[in-house]
Structures are given as structure tokens and as C-alpha cells.
Protein backbone atom coordinates (compact mmCIF):
# COMPACT_ATOMS: atom_id res chain seq x y z
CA UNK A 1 104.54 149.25 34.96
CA UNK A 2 103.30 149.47 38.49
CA UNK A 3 101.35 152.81 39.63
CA UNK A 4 100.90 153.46 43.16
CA UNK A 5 98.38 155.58 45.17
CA UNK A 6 98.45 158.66 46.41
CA UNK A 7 97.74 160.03 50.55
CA UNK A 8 94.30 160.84 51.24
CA UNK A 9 94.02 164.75 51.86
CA UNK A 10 91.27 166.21 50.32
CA UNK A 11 88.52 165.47 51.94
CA UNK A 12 86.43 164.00 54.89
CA UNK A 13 83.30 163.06 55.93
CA UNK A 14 81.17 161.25 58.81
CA UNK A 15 78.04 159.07 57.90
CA UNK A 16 76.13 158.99 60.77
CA UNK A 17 74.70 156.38 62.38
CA UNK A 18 76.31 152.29 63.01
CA UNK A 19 74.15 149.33 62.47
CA UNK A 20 74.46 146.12 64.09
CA UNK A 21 73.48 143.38 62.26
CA UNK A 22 72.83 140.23 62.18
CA UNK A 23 72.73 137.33 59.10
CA UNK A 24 70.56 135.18 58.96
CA UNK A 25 71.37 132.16 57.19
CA UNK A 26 68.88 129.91 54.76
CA UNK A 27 69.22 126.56 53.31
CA UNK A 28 68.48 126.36 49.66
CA UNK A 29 65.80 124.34 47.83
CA UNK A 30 66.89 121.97 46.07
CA UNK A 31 64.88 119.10 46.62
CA UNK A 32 67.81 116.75 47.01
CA UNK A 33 68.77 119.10 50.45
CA UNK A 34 67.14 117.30 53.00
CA UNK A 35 69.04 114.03 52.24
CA UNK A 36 72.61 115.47 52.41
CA UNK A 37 74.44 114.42 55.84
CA UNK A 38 75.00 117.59 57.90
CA UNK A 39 77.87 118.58 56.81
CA UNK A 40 77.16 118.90 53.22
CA UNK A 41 74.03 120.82 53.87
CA UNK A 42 76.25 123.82 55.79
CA UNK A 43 78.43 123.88 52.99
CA UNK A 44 75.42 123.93 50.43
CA UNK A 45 74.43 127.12 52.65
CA UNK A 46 77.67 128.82 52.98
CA UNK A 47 78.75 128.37 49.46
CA UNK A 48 75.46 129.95 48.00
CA UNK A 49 76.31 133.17 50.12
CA UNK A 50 79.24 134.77 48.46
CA UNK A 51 82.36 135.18 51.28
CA UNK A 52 79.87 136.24 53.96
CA UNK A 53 82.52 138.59 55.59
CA UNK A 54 84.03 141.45 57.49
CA UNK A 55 87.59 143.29 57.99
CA UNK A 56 89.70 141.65 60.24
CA UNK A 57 91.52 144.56 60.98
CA UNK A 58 89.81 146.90 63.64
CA UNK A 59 88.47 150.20 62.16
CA UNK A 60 87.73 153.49 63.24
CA UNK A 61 83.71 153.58 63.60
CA UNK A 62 83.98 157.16 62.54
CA UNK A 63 85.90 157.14 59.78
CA UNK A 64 82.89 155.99 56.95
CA UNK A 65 81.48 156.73 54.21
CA UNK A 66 82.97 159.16 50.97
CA UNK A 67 86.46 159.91 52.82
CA UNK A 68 87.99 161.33 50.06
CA UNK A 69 86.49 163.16 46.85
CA UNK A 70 88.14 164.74 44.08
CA UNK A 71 85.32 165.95 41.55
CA UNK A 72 87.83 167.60 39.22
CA UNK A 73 89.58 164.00 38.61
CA UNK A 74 86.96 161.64 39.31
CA UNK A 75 84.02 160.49 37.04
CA UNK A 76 80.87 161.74 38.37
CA UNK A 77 77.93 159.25 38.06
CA UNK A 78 76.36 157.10 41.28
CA UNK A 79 77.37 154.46 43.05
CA UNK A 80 75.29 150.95 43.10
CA UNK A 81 75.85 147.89 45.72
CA UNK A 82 74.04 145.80 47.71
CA UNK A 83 74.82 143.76 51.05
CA UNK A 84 73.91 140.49 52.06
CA UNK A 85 73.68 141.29 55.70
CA UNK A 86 70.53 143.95 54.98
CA UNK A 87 68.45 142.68 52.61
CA UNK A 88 69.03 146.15 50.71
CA UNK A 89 70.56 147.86 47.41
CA UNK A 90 71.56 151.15 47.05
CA UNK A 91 72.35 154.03 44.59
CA UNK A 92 74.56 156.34 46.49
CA UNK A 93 75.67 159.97 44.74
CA UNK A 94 79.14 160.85 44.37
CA UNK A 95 79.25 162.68 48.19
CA UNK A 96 77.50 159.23 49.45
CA UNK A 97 74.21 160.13 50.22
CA UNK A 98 71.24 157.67 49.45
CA UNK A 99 69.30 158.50 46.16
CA UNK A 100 67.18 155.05 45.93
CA UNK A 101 67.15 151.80 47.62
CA UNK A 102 65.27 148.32 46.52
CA UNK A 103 64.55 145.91 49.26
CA UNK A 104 63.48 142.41 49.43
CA UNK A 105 63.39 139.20 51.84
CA UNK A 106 61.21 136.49 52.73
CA UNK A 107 61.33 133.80 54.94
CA UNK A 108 64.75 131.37 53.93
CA UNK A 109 67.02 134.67 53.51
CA UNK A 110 67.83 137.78 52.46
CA UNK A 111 69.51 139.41 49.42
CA UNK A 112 72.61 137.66 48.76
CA UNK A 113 76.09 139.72 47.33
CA UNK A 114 75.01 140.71 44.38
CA UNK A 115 72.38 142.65 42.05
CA UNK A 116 72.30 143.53 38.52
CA UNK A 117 70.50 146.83 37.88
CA UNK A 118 68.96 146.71 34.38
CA UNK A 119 68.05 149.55 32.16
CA UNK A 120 64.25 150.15 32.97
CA UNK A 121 65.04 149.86 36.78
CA UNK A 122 64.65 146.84 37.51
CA UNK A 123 66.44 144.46 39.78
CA UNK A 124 68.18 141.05 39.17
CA UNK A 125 68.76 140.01 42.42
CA UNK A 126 70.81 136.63 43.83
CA UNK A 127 69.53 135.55 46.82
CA UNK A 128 70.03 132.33 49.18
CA UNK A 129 68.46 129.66 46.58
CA UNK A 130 66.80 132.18 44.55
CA UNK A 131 67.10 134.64 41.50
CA UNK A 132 64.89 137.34 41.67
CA UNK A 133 63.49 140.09 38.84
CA UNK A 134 62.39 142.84 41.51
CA UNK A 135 61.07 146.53 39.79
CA UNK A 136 61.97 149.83 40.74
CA UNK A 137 59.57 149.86 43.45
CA UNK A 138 60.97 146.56 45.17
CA UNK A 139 58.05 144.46 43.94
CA UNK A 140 58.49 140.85 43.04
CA UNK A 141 58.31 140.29 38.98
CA UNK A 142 59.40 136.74 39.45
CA UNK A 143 61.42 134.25 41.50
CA UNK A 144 63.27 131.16 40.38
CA UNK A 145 64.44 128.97 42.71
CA UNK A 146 67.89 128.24 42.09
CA UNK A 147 71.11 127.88 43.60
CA UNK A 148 72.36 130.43 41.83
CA UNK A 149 75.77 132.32 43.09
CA UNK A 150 77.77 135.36 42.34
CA UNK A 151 76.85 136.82 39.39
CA UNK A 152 74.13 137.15 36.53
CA UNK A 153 74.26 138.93 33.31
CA UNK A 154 71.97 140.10 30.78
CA UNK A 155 72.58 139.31 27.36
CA UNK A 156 71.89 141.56 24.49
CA UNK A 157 68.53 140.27 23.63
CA UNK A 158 67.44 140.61 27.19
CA UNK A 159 67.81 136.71 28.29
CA UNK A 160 70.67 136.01 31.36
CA UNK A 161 73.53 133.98 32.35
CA UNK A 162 73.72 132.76 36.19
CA UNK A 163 76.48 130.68 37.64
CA UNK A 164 74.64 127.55 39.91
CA UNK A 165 76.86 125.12 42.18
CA UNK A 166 75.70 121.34 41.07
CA UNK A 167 77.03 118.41 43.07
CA UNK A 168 78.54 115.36 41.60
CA UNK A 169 79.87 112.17 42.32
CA UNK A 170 83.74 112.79 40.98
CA UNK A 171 86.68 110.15 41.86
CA UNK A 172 84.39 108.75 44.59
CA UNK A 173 83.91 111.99 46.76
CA UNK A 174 80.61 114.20 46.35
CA UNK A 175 81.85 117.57 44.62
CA UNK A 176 81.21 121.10 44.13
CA UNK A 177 81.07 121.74 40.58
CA UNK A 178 79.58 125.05 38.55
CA UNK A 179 77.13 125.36 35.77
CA UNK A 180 75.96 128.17 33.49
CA UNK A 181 72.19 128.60 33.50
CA UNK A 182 70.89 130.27 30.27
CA UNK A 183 67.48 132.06 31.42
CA UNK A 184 64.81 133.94 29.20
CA UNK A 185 63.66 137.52 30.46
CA UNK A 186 60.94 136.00 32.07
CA UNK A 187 62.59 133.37 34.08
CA UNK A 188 62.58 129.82 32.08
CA UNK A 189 65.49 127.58 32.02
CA UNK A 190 66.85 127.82 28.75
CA UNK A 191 69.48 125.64 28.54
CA UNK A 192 72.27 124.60 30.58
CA UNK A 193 76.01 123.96 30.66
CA UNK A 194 77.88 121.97 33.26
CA UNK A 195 81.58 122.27 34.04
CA UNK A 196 81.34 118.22 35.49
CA UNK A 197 80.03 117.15 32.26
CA UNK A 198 82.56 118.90 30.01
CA UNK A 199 85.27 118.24 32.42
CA UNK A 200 87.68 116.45 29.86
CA UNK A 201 87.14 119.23 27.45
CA UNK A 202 87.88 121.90 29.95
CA UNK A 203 91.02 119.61 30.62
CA UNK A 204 92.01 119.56 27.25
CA UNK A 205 92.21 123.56 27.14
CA UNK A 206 92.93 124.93 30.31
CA UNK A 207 95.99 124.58 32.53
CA UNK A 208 95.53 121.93 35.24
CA UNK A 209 98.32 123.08 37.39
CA UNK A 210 95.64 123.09 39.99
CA UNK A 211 93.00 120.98 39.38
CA UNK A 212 91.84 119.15 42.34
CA UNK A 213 92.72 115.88 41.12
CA UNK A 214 95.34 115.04 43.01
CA UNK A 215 93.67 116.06 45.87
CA UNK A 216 90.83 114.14 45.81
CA UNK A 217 92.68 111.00 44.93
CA UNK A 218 94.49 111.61 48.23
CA UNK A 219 90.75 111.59 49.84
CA UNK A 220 89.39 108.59 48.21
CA UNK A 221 86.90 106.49 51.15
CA UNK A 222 87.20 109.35 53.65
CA UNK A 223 84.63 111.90 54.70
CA UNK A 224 85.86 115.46 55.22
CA UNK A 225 86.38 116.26 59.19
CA UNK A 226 83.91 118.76 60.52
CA UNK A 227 87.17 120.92 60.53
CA UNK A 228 86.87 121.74 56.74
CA UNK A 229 84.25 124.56 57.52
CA UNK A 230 85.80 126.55 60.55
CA UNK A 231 84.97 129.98 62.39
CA UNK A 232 87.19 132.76 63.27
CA UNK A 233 87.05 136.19 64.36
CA UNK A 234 86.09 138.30 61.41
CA UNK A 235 85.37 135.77 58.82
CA UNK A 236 83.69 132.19 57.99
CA UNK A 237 86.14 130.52 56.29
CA UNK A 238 84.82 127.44 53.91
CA UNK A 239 87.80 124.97 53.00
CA UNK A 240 88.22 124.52 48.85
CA UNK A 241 88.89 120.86 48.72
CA UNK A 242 86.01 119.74 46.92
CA UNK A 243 85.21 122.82 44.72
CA UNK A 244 86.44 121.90 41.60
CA UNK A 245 86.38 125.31 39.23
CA UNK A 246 84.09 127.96 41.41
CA UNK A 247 83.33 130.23 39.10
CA UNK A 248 82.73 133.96 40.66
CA UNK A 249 82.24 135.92 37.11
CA UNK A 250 80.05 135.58 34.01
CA UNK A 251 80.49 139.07 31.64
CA UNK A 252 78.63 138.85 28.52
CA UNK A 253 81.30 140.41 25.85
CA UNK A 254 80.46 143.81 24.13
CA UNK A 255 81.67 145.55 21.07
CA UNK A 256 84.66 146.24 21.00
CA UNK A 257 87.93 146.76 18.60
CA UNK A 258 89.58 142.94 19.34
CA UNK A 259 86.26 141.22 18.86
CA UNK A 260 86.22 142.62 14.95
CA UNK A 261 89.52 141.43 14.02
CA UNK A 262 89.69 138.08 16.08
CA UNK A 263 85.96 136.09 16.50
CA UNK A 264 87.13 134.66 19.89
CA UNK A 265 86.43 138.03 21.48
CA UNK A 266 83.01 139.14 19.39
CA UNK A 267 79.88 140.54 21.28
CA UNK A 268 77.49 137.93 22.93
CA UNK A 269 80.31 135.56 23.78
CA UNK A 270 81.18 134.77 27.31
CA UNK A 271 84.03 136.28 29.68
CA UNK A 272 83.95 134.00 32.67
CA UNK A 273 86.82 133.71 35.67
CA UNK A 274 87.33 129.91 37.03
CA UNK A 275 89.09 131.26 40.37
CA UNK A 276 90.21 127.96 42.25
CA UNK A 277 92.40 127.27 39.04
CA UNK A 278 93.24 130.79 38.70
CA UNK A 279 92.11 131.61 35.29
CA UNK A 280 89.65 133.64 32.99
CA UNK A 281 88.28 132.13 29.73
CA UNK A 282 86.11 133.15 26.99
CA UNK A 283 83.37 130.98 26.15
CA UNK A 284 81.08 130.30 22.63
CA UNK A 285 78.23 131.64 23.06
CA UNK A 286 75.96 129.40 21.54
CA UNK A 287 78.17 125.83 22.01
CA UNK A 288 79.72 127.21 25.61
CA UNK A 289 83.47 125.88 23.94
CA UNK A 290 86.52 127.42 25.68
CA UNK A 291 87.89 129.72 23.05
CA UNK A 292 90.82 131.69 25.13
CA UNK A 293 91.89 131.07 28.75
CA UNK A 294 94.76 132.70 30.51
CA UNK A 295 95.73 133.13 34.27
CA UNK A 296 97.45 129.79 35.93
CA UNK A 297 100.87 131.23 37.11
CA UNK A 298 99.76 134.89 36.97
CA UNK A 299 96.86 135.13 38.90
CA UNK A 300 95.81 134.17 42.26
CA UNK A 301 92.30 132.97 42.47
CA UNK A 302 91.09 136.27 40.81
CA UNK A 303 87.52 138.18 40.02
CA UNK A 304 85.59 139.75 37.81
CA UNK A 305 87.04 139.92 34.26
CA UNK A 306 85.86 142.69 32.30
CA UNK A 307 86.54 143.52 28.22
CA UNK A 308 87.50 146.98 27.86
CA UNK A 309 86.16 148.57 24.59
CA UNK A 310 90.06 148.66 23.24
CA UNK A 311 89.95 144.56 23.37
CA UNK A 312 92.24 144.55 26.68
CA UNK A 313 90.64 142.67 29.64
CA UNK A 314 90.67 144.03 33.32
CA UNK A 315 91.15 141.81 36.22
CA UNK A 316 90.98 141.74 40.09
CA UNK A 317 94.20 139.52 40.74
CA UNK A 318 93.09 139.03 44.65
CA UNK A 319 96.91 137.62 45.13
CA UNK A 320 95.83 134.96 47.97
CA UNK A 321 99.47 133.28 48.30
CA UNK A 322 101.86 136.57 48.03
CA UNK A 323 99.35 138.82 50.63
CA UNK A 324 98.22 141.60 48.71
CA UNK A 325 96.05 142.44 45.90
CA UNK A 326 96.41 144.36 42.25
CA UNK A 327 94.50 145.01 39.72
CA UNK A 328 96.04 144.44 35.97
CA UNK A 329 94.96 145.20 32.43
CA UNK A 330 96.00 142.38 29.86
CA UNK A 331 96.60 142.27 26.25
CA UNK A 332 94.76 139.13 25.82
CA UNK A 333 96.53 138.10 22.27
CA UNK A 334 99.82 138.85 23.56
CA UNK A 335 99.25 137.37 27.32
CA UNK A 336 101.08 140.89 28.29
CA UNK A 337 99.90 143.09 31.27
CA UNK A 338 99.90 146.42 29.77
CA UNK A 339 99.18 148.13 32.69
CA UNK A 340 98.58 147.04 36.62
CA UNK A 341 97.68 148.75 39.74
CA UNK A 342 99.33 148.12 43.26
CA UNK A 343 99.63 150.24 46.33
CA UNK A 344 102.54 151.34 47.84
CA UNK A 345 103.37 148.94 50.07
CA UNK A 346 101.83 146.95 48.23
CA UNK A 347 100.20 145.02 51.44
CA UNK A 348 98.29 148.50 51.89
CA UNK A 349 95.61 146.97 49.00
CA UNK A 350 94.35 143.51 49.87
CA UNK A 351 91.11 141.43 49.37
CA UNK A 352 92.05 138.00 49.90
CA UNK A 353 88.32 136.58 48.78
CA UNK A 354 86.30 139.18 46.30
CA UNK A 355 86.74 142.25 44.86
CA UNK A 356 86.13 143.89 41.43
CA UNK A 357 87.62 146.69 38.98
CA UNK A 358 85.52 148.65 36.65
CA UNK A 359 87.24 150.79 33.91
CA UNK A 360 85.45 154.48 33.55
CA UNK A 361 84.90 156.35 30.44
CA UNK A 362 87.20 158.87 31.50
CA UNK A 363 89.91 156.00 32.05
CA UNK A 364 90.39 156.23 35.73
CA UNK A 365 89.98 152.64 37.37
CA UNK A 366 87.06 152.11 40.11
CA UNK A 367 88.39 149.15 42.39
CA UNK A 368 86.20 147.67 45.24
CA UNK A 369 88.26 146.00 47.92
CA UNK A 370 85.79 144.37 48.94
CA UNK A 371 86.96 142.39 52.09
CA UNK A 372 87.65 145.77 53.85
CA UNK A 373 84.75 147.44 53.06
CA UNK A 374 86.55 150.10 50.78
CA UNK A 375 86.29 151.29 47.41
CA UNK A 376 88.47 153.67 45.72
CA UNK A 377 88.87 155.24 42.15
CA UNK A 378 92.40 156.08 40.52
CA UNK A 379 93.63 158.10 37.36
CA UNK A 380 95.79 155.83 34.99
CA UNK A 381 98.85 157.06 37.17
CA UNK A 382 97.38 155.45 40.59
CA UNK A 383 96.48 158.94 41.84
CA UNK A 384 93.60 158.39 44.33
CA UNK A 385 90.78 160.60 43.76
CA UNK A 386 87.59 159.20 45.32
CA UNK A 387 86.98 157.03 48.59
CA UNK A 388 84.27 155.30 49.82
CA UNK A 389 84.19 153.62 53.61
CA UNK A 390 81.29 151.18 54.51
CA UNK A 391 79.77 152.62 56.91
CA UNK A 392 78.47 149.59 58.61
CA UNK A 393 80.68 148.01 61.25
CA UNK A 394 80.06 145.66 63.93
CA UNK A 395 82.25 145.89 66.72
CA UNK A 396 85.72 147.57 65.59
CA UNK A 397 85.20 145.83 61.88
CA UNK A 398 84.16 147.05 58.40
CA UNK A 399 81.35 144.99 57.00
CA UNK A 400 82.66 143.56 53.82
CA UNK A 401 80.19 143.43 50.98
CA UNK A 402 81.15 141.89 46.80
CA UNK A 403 80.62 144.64 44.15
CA UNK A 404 80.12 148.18 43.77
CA UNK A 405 79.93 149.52 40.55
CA UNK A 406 80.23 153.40 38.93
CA UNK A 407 76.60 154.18 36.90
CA UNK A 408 76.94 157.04 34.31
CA UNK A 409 74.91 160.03 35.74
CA UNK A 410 72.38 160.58 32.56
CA UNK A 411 71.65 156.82 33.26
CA UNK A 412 70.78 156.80 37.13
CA UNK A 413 69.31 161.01 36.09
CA UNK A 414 67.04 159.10 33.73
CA UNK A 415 65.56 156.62 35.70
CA UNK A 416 65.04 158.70 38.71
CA UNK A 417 63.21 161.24 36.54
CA UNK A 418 60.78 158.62 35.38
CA UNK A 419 60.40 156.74 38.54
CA UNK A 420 59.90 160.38 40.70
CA UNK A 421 56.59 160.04 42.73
């Protein structure tokens, strides 16, 4: 079934006020940095920094913030992001007006593409070789250096996951592989599972349609040209070669009605998305074994699997060969999309590197496509009811940012009322 999106005509607004910024760029801290040729160490950098970005497509500088607002259809609760190029997370209402803001940097970078906001207040924050527990007040809890990436969950007795890039030596090329940091609430390793050192169990489960292998045997006693990280207007563009899995996701299950009749898909275990092989998997919690994967041939390097409370899993399908994006619902015993977003034309809804889909209580989907600097809500039908523009642009582009996420109101209400001066 493919539902489509409706014309925006209900409402419009003007944020005031453009911001050009600038990014400043930090190397990370692992000790071994300083002895990596050049080359590496830029793609240490760039790597750690989710899809730094913009639109390439030139924007009207007016046309920003909530652009379309149906409060009859949409589910009213506030709005939390937070941008790599400021340093800054928000909480936005539902007409996109500030209500809070955390903000941290120090010297080596700023805040990275993505925050968790936990329920006291605080902040897990990823940052350019760090993870960071800030409170509601921006203060620093603690800091562990890290080179952690993309995403960080808490698990139900209040430790975290976080994804870290590790590099091996793999078919006689240096290469980018992930690992799962398991990290107590106040910051100590844990435990740890690498994707290099159960490679040939990760082979034995998932499909290896795209596995780098072949690749990399085609490389063997050559160094990558300078060419593999290049510039162009609107984007920094880092070459995949030697990135084995890059993992973008880590979702720590909850209840729901699958995970009572099938174990694979109980609370505490692991929903993670391996995008260069295009494919999601469900991980043990406790031994970190693949229990389900699905995706090669169906996805295209995708983000941010979610489990829905019905046992279905959501998916950003980004769609990076066939040009345009959708977001799908899956039946994850059957392998069956039950249900799928697309626009109409279907090129009208693309982000080719990140993006995210949240399912709301009242079923409507909230997707951020996050390459343009848009984020939109839809009713199970694909009727568009709510539209957010990123205000920031530099030049005649939207600033792209990862995630945005819907917060239930009597959540954000709560925390505001205990935090108010």
C-alpha cells in the first residue's frame, strides 16, 4: 500500500532571523591519532561527525520554521533536536517557538548530531570524540572520551549503548569497523562488542550481498587516493570503501505484543541498523548474538529502526540507488511491509544520508528528512498535517541536521515545571 501526501495549505509562518555558521572541525582522542598518515586522520574526523550537511537544492530564506500546522490532526507534544553546526539542543512547541535549550562546547568541537534527552532532564550528548551526561542546566555531569557516533540509548536499568568506529587491519587494508560500547549511568566501560571480532558470525547470519569483501580484495597493496574524501557544493562527501558495517542505530527493545510470544523480540534486547549492508538486526542482549536480520534487497542503506508496541518495526528506507526516500512498517515474522509511506512523486521525499521516523500514540508518522532540513508528520493515509523548516540556511541552502523527535506534552510540561527558575 503506498500513501501519499497531501498540498500544504493551512498554514504559514516566518522565523525570523538567518544564521551563518561556521563548523568547526576536531580530531578525536584516541591515542593511536597522531600516528595515522593524513589521510586516515580526516577520515577519523569526518566519520565521527554524522553526514555534516546541507540541502543542495536552493531554498527560499523565508520560507522556515512550522510551515504548516494542523492541531486537530496532529499530536501535540514538543519537538527535540540538536545541530552539530551550533553547539545547541532545543525543545521547540508545536508553533516552533523555543521552550529550552542545553548548550555545550569546549575546545576540540562542538555537539555532534545527536542527543538523547533522558527522563530527569538530562542530556546524553555525542560529541567529536566524546559522550557527554550534561543536566538541565547545560552543566557537565561527566565526559568520556570516546569515538562514539550516531546514537546512544538508555537501557532500562539506566546503563547505555553507544556505537564507536574501531580500526582494524582486515585483508591487508586498515578498516572502519563498529563496536557496541555497554556504559553504566555514570560513565564506565562496561563491556564491549566488536563487529571485526565477530565478523564470521555476523557472516554466518546476515546476507553478504554487500559485504566489502570483494572490494577490498580488489585494493590489496594500494593506499586509497586522496580522491576518496572529496568536496562539493552543499555536502562533504566521505567514500564507503573501507567501512565495513557502519552502524547509524542502536534502539533498546520495549514491551511490546511480538516480544511475549517470540523471545527474539523481548524488552532489553537490541534493534540495531547495519546501513552499508542494508539491513536491521536484533541483537541478545546479554551475548550481543544476531537473533533476526532483514533488509539486503529491500532497503537502501536505511536508519533508525524502531519496534512499534504492536511488534511491527518502522524504518527510514533512505533509497540511495532508486533517488528517493520512504518510510515502511514491517511485519518482522512475516518479512511483509504492512504499510509504507512515499510522496507523490515520489522524488518529492528524499534524504539520501540520514533521516528518521517516529510512530505517535495517535498513529500518525513523524518523519525527519533530514538532508533537507524538513520534518513533517502524516495520518496513516499520508495526509500532511504538521511542517517544520530549519530555519538556518547559509547561502540559498537548508542546514541539514540527523534527528528530531515528537516528546509527549505531560513529559516536556513536567520537566519544565520542575526545572522553572
Amino acid at each position: 500500500m503506498n500513501f501519499y501526501g497531501h498540498t500544504r495549505t493551512l498554514m504559514r509562518m516566518v522565523m525570523p532571523g538567518l544564521f551563518l555558521l561556521s563548523i568547526p572541525f576536531g580530531t578525536l582522542a584516541d591515542e593511536a591519532t597522531s600516528k595515522k598518515p593524513d589521510w586516515y586522520q580526516r577520515l577519523e574526523m569526518l566519520r565521527s561527525v554524522p553526514y555534516i550537511s546541507h540541502s543542495e537544492d536552493l531554498v527560499d530564506a523565508n520560507e522556515a520554521g512550522v510551515v504548516l500546522y494542523d492541531p486537530e490532526k496532529s499530536y501535540a507534544g514538543y519537538n527535540f533536536y540538536c545541530t552539530n553546526h551550533s553547539g545547541k539542543a532545543f525543545l521547540l512547541d508545536m508553533m516552533g517557538q523555543e521552550v529550552h535549550r542545553w548548550e555545550y562546547s569546549s575546545r576540540g568541537g562542538v555537539i555532534a548530531d545527536h542527543a538523547v534527552l533522558l527522563e530527569n532532564g538530562d542530556l546524553m550528548v555525542i560529541k567529536v570524540g566524546d559522550l557527554l551526561r550534561l543536566n538541565w542546566d547545560s552543566d557537565l555531569i561527566w565526559r568520556k572520551k570516546m569515538s562514539a557516533h550516531h546514537d546512544v540509548a538508555q537501557a532500562p536499568d539506566g546503563s547505555f549503548y553507544a556505537i564507536v568506529k574501531e580500526r582494524w587491519a582486515h585483508r591487508d587494508k586498515q578498516v572502519w569497523f563498529d563496536a557496541l560500547v555497554h556504559i553504566s549511568a555514570k560513565g564506565e566501560e562496561l563491556d564491549r562488542w566488536s563487529s571485526y571480532k565477530n565478523l564470521a558470525q555476523l557472516k554466518g547470519v546476515l546476507d553478504t550481498r554487500s559485504f566489502l569483501d570483494t572490494v577490498l580484495d580488489s585494493t590489496r597493496g594500494s593506499s586509497p587516493p586522496e580522491s576518496k574524501i572529496s568536496a562539493s557544493p552543499g555536502r562533504l562527501r566521505v567514500h564507503r570503501d573501507l567501512e565495513y558495517f557502519h552502524m547509524n542505530t542502536v534502539n533498546i527493545i520495549p514491551d511490546n505484543d511480538l516480544g511475549e510470544k517470540d523471545g527474539r523480540f523481548q524488552r532489553g534486547n537490541l534493534l540495531v541498523c547495519f546501513r552499508n549492508v542494508n539491513q536491521i538486526a536484533v541483537l541478545e542482549k546479554d551475548t550481543y548474538r544476531v537473533l533476526w536480520a532483514w533488509g539486503e534487497g529491500n532497503l537502501e542503506e536505511p536508519h533508525h529502526p524502531t519496534m512499534l508496541p504492536n511488534g511491527h518495526i518502522l524504518v527510514f528506507d533512505n533509497g540511495t540507488q532508486r533517488r528517493y526516500s520512504r518510510v515502511v512498517e514491517l511485519d518482522p515474522l512475516a518479512e511483509y511491509i504492512v504499510w509504507e509511506y512515499m510522496a507523490d512523486p515520489p522524488d518529492d521525499f528524499y534524504s539520501c544520508r540520514k533521516g528518521a521516523a517516529q510512530r505517535l500514540p495517535n498513529g500518525n508518522t513523524f518523519i525527519s528528512e533530514s538532508d533537507q532540513g524538513r520534518v513533517f508528520e502524516v495520518t496513516h493515509e499520508g495526509e500532511l498535517v504538521w511542517e517544520w523548516l530549519n530555519p538556518v540556511v547559509i547561502g540559498r541552502h537548508r542546514q541539514g541536521y540527523y534527528r528530531m523527535l515528537r516528546l509527549p506534552a505531560a513529559f516536556v510540561d513536567g520537566l519544565l515545571e520542575v526545572h522553572r527558575d
